[in-house]
Protein backbone atom coordinates (compact mmCIF):
# COMPACT_ATOMS: atom_id res chain seq x y z
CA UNK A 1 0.00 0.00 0.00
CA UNK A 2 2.91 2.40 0.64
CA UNK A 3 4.72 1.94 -2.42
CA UNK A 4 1.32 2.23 -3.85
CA UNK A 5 0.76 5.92 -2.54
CA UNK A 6 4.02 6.39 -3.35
CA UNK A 7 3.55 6.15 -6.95
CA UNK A 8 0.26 7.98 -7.19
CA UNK A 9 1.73 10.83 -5.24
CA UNK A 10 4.99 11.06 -7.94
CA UNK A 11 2.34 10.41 -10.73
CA UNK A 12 0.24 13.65 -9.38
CA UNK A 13 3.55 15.87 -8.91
CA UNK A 14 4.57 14.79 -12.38
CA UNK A 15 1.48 15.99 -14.06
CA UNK A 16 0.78 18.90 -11.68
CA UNK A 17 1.02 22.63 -13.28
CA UNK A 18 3.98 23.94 -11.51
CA UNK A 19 3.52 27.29 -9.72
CA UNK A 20 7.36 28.69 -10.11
CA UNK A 21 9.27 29.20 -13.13
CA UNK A 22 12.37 27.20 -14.74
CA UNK A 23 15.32 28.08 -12.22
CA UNK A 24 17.72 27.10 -15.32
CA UNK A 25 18.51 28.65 -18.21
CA UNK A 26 21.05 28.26 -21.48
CA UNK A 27 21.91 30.20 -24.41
CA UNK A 28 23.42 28.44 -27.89
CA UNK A 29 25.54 31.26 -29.51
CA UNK A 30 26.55 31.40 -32.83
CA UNK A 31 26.60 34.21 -35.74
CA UNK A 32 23.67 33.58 -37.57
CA UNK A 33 21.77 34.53 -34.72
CA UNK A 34 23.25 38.29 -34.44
CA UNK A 35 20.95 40.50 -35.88
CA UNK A 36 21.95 41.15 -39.16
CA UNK A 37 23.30 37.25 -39.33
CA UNK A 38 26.72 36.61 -39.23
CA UNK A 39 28.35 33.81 -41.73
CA UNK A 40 31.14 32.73 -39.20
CA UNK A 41 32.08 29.22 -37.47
CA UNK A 42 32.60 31.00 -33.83
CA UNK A 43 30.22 29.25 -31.45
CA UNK A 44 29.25 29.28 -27.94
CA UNK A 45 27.05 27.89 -24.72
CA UNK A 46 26.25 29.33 -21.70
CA UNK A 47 23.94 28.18 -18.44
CA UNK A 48 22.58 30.51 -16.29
CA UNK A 49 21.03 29.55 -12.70
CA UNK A 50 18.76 31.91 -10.59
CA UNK A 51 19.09 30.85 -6.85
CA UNK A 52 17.92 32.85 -3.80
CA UNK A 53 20.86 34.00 -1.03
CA UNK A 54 20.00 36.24 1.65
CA UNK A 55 16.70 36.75 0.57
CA UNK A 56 18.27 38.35 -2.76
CA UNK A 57 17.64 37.08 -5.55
CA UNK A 58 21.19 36.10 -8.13
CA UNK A 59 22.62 34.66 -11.16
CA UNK A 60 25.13 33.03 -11.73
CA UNK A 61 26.47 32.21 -15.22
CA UNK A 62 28.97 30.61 -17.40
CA UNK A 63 29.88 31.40 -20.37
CA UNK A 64 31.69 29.03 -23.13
CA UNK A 65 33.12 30.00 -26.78
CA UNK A 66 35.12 29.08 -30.06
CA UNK A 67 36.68 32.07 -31.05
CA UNK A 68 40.06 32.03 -32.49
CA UNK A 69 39.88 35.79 -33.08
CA UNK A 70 39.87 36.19 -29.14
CA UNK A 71 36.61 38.21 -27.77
CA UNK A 72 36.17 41.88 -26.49
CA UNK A 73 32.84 41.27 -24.10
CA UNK A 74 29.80 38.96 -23.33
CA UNK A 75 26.34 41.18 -22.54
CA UNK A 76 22.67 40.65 -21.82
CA UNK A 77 20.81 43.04 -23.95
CA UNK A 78 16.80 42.95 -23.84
CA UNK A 79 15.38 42.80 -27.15
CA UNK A 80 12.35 44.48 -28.41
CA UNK A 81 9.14 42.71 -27.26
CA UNK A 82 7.77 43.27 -30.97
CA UNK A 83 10.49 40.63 -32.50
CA UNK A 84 12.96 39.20 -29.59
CA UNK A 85 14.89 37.06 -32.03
CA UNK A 86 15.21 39.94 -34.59
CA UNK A 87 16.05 42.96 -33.40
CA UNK A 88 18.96 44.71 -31.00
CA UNK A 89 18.26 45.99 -28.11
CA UNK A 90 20.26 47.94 -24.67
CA UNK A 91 22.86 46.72 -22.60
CA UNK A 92 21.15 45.53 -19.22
CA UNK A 93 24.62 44.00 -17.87
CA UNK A 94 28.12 43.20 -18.65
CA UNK A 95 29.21 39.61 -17.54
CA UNK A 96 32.67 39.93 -18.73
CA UNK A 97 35.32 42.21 -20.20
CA UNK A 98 35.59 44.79 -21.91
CA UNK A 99 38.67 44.07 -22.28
CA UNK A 100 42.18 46.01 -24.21
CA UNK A 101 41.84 45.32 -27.88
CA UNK A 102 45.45 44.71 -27.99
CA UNK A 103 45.06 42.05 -25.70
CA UNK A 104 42.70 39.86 -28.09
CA UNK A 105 43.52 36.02 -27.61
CA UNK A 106 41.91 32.91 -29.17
CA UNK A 107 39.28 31.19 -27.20
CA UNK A 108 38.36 27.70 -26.69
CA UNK A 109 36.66 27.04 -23.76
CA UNK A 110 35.45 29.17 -20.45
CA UNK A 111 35.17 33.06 -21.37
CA UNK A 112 33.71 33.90 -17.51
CA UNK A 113 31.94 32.76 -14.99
CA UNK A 114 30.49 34.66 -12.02
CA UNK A 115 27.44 35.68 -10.49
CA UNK A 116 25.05 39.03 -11.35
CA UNK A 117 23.42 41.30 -8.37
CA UNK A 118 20.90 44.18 -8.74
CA UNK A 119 23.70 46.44 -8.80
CA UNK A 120 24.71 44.92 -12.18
CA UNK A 121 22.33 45.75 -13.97
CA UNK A 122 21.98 49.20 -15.66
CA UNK A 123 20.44 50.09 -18.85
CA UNK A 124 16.30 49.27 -18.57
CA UNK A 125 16.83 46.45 -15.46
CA UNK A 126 18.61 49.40 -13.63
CA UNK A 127 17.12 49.19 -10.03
CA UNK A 128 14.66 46.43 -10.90
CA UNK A 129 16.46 43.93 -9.45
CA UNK A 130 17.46 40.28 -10.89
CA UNK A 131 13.97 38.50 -10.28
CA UNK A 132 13.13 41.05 -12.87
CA UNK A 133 16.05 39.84 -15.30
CA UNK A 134 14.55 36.44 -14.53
CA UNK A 135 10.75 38.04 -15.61
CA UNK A 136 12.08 39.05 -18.76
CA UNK A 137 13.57 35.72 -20.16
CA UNK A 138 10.62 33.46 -18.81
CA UNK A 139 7.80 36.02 -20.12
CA UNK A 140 8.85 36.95 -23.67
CA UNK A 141 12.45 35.36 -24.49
CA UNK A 142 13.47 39.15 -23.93
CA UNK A 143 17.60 38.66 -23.11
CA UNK A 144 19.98 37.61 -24.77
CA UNK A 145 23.66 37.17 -24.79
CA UNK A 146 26.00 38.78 -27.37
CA UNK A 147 29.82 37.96 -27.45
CA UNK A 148 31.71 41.00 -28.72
CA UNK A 149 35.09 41.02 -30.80
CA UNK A 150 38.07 42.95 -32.78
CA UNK A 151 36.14 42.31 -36.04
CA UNK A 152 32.61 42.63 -35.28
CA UNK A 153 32.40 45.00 -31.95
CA UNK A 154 28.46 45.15 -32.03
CA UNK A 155 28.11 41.22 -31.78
CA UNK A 156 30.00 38.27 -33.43
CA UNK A 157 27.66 35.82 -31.49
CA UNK A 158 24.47 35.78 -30.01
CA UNK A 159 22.01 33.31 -28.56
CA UNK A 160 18.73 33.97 -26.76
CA UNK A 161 18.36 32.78 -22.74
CA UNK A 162 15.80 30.23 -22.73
CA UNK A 163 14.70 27.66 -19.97
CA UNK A 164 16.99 24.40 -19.99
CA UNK A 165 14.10 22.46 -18.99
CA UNK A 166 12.07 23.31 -22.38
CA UNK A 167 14.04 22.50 -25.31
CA UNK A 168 12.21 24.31 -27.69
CA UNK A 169 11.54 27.68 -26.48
CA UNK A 170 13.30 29.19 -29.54
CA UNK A 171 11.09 27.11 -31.83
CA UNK A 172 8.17 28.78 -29.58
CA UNK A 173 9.83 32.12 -29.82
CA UNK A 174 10.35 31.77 -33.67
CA UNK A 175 6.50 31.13 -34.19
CA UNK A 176 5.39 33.84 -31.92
CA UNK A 177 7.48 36.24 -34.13
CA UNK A 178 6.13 35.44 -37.35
C-alpha cells in the first residue's frame, strides 16, 4: 500500500502545473543569430542559474566559446518585445570584459563565470532587481547574450536565454514572431 501511494503521489507531482518558473537557463551562440546574421564558425554555450541567497535574488552564469579571433565582451541586452529574435536591443549588464583590444587572444573554452546582483544591472533592469532579469527571459524570451570582438564590436555571437528544462523555447519564440 505504501509503495502504492508512493507512486500515485509522484504520478500527481509529475502531471501537476507547476507554480514557479524554470530556475535554469542556457543560451546556444553562434553568428547567424546576431541580428543582421553573421556567416562565421565561432560558437558558444552558456547556463545561467537563478538561486535565492540572503533573501536576494542572483545569477550566476557561465559562459563558453570558439573564437580564435579572441573576444572583447559577453552582454545581456533585452530585445524588443515586438520581435525578440530579430532585433537589437540595450545593454542591461556586462558579464565579462571589456577588455584592451590589444590584448585579443583565441578562445576555446570558459570566457567567464560569475554571479550578477541588482547592482549589475543598468540600462532598462537598472534598479529592478534580478527577479526582474529572470521576468524578462521566462515572459517573452526578452535577453539575450552577445559575445563582442576585434572584427565585429556590435556582436559576433548571439544566442537567446531560454529555460533548460524546455528544449524548444526558440522554436516557440520563432512562431510567436512570425
Amino acid at each position: 500500500m505504501r509503495i502504492l501511494c508512493l507512486l500515485l503521489a509522484f504520478v500527481i507531482a509529475l502531471h501537476a502545473p507547476s507554480s514557479c518558473m524554470a530556475d535554469e537557463y542556457r543560451a546556444t551562440l553562434d553568428g547567424f543569430s546576431v541580428v543582421p546574421p553573421l556567416n562565421i564558425s565561432n560558437n558558444g554555450t552558456a547556463t545561467f542559474t537563478f538561486k535565492e541567497e540572503d533573501h536576494t535574488a542572483v545569477m550566476y552564469f557561465q559562459v563558453n566559446i570558439t573564437a580564435p579571433g579572441g573576444a572583447r565582451a559577453a552582454e545581456l541586452h533585452q530585445a524588443s518585445t515586438q520581435d525578440p529574435l530579430n532585433t537589437n536591443g540595450n545593454t542591461t549588464a556586462v558579464l565579462w570584459g571589456p577588455h584592451d583590444p590589444h590584448q585579443d587572444k583565441p578562445v576555446d573554452g570558459q570566457l567567464g563565470a560569475g554571479k550578477l546582483t541588482t547592482p549589475d544591472l543598468f540600462g532598462p533592469l537598472k534598479g529592478l532587481g534580478i527577479i526582474n532579469l529572470k521576468d524578462q527571459i521566462d515572459n517573452g524570451g526578452l535577453i539575450y547574450l552577445v559575445i563582442l570582438t576585434k572584427d565585429h564590436p556590435e556582436g559576433e555571437m548571439r544566442g537567446q536565454l531560454i529555460s533548460a528544462e524546455n528544449p524548444y523555447a526558440t522554436d516557440i519564440l520563432a512562431v510567436a514572431a512570425g
